[in-house]
C-alpha atoms as a PDB file:
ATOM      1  CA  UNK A   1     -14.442  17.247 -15.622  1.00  0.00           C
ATOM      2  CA  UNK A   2     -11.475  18.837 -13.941  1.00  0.00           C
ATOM      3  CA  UNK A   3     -12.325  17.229 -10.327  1.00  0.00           C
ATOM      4  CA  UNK A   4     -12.783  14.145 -11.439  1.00  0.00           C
ATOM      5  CA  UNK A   5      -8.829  14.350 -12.908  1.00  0.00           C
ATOM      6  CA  UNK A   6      -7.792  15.910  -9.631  1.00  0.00           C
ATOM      7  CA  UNK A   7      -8.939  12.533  -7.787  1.00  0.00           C
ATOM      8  CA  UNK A   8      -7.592  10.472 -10.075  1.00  0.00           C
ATOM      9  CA  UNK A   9      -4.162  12.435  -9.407  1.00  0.00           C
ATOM     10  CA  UNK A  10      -4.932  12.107  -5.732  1.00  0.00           C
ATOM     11  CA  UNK A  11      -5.302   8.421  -5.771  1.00  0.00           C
ATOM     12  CA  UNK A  12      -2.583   7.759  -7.880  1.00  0.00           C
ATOM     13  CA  UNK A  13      -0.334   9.476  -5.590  1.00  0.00           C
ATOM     14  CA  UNK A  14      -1.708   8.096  -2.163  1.00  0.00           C
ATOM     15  CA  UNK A  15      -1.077   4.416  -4.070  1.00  0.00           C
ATOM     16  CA  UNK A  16       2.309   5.397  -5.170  1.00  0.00           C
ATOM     17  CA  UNK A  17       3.514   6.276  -1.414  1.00  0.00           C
ATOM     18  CA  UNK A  18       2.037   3.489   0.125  1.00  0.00           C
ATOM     19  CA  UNK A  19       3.047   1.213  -2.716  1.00  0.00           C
ATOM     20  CA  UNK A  20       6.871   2.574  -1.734  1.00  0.00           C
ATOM     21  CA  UNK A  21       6.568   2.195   2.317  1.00  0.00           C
ATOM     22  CA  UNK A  22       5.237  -1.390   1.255  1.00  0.00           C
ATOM     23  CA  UNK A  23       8.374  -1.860  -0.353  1.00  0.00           C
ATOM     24  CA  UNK A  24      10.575   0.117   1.858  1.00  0.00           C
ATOM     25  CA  UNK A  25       8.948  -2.055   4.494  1.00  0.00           C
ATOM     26  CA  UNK A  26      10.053  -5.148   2.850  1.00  0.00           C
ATOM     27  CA  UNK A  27      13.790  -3.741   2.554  1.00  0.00           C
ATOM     28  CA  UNK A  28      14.111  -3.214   6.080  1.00  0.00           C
ATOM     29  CA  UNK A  29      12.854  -6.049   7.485  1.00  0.00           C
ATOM     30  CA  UNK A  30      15.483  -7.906   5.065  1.00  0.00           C
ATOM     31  CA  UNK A  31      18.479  -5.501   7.347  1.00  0.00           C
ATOM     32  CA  UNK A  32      16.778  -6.085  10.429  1.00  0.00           C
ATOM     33  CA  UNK A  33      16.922  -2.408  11.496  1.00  0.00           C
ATOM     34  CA  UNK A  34      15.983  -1.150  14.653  1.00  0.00           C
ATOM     35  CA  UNK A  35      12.576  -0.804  15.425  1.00  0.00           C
ATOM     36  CA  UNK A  36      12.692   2.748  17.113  1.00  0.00           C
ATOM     37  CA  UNK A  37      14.488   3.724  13.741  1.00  0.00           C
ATOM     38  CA  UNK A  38      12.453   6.818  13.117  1.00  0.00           C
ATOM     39  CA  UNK A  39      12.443   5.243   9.503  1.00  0.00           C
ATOM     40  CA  UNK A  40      11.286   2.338  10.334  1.00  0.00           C
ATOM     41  CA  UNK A  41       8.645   3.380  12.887  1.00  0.00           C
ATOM     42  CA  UNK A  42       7.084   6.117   9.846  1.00  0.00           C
ATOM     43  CA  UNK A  43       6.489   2.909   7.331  1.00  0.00           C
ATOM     44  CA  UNK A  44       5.195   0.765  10.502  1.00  0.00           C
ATOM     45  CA  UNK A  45       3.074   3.294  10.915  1.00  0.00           C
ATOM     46  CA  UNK A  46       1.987   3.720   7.566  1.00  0.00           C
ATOM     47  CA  UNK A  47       1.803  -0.005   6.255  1.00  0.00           C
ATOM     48  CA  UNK A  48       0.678  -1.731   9.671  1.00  0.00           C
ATOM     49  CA  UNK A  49      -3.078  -0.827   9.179  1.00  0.00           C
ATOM     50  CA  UNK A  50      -3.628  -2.369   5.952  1.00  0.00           C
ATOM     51  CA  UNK A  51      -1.165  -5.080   6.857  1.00  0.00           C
ATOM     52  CA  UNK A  52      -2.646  -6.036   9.870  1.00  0.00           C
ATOM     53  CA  UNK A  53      -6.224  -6.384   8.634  1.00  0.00           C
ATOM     54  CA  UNK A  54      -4.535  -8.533   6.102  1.00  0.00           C
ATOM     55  CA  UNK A  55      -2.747 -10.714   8.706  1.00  0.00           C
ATOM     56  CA  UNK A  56      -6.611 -11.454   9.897  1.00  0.00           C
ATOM     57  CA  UNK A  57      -7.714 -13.751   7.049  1.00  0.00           C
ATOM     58  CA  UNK A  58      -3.868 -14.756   5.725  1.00  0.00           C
ATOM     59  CA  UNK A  59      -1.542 -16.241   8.220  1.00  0.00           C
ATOM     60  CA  UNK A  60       2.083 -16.427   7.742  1.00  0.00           C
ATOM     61  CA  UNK A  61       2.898 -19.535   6.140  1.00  0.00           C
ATOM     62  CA  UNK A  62       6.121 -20.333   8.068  1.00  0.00           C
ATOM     63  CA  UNK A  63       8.702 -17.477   7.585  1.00  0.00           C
ATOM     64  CA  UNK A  64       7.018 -16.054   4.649  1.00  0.00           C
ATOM     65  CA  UNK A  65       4.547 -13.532   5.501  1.00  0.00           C
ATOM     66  CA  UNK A  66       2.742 -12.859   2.070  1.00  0.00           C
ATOM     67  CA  UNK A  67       0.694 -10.121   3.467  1.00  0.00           C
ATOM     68  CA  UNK A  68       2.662  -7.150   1.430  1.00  0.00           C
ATOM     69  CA  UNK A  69       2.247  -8.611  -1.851  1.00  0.00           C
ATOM     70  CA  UNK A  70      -1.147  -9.033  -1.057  1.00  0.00           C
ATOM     71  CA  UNK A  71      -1.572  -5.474   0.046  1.00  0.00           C
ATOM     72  CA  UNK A  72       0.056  -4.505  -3.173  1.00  0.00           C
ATOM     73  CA  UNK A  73      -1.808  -6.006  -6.152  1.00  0.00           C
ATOM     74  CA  UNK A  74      -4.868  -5.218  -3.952  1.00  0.00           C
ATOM     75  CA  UNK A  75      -4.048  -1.458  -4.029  1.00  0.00           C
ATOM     76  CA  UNK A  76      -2.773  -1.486  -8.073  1.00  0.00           C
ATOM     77  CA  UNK A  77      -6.300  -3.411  -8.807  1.00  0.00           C
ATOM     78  CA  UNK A  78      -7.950  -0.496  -6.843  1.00  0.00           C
ATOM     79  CA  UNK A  79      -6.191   2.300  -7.914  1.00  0.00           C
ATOM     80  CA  UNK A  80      -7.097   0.496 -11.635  1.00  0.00           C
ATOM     81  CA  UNK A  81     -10.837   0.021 -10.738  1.00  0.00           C
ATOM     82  CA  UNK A  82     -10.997   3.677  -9.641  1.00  0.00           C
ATOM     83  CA  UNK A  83      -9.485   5.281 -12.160  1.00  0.00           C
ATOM     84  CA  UNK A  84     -11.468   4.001 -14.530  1.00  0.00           C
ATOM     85  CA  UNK A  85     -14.740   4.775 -13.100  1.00  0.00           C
ATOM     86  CA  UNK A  86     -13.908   8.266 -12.279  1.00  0.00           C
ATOM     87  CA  UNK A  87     -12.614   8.659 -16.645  1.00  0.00           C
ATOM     88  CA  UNK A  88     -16.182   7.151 -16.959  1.00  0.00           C
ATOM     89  CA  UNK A  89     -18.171   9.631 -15.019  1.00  0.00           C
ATOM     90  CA  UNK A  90     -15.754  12.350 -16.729  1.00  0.00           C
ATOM     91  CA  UNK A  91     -16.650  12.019 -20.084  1.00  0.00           C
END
């Protein structure tokens, strides 16, 4: 029962920091810091990925790119969905 907690804990977490790069992403494009910021280039690094495959089947529309608020109710519906089939194997 205690493992299945764990990865609950675990996936939580992992949602949480890529739920704040996401956002930290958004902030810094808004300042337009330099790209070889080694702040920057972490959440590029970190976002880009999931971003990018979402850039494949949503195109900007104009300036807005809606690809991180895409990315994030996709990874809170997730984190939702797995959570509760993990407290459903656990009891």
């Amino acid at each position: 029962m205690d493992i299945y907690i764990l990865i609950s804990n675990i996936i939580n977490i992992f949602t949480r920091i890529f739920f704040f790069a996401l956002i930290l992403r958004i902030i810094l494009s808004w300042i337009k810091i330099s790209p070889y910021n080694p702040i920057s280039r972490i959440t590029y690094q970190i976002t880009e990925p999931l971003l990018g495959k979402i850039r494949q089947y949503v195109k900007p529309f104009g300036m807005f790119d809606f690809s991180p608020m895409i990315a994030i109710i996709s990874l809170q519906i997730l984190e939702i969905i797995a959570n509760r089939i993990l407290m459903f194997f656990a009891n």
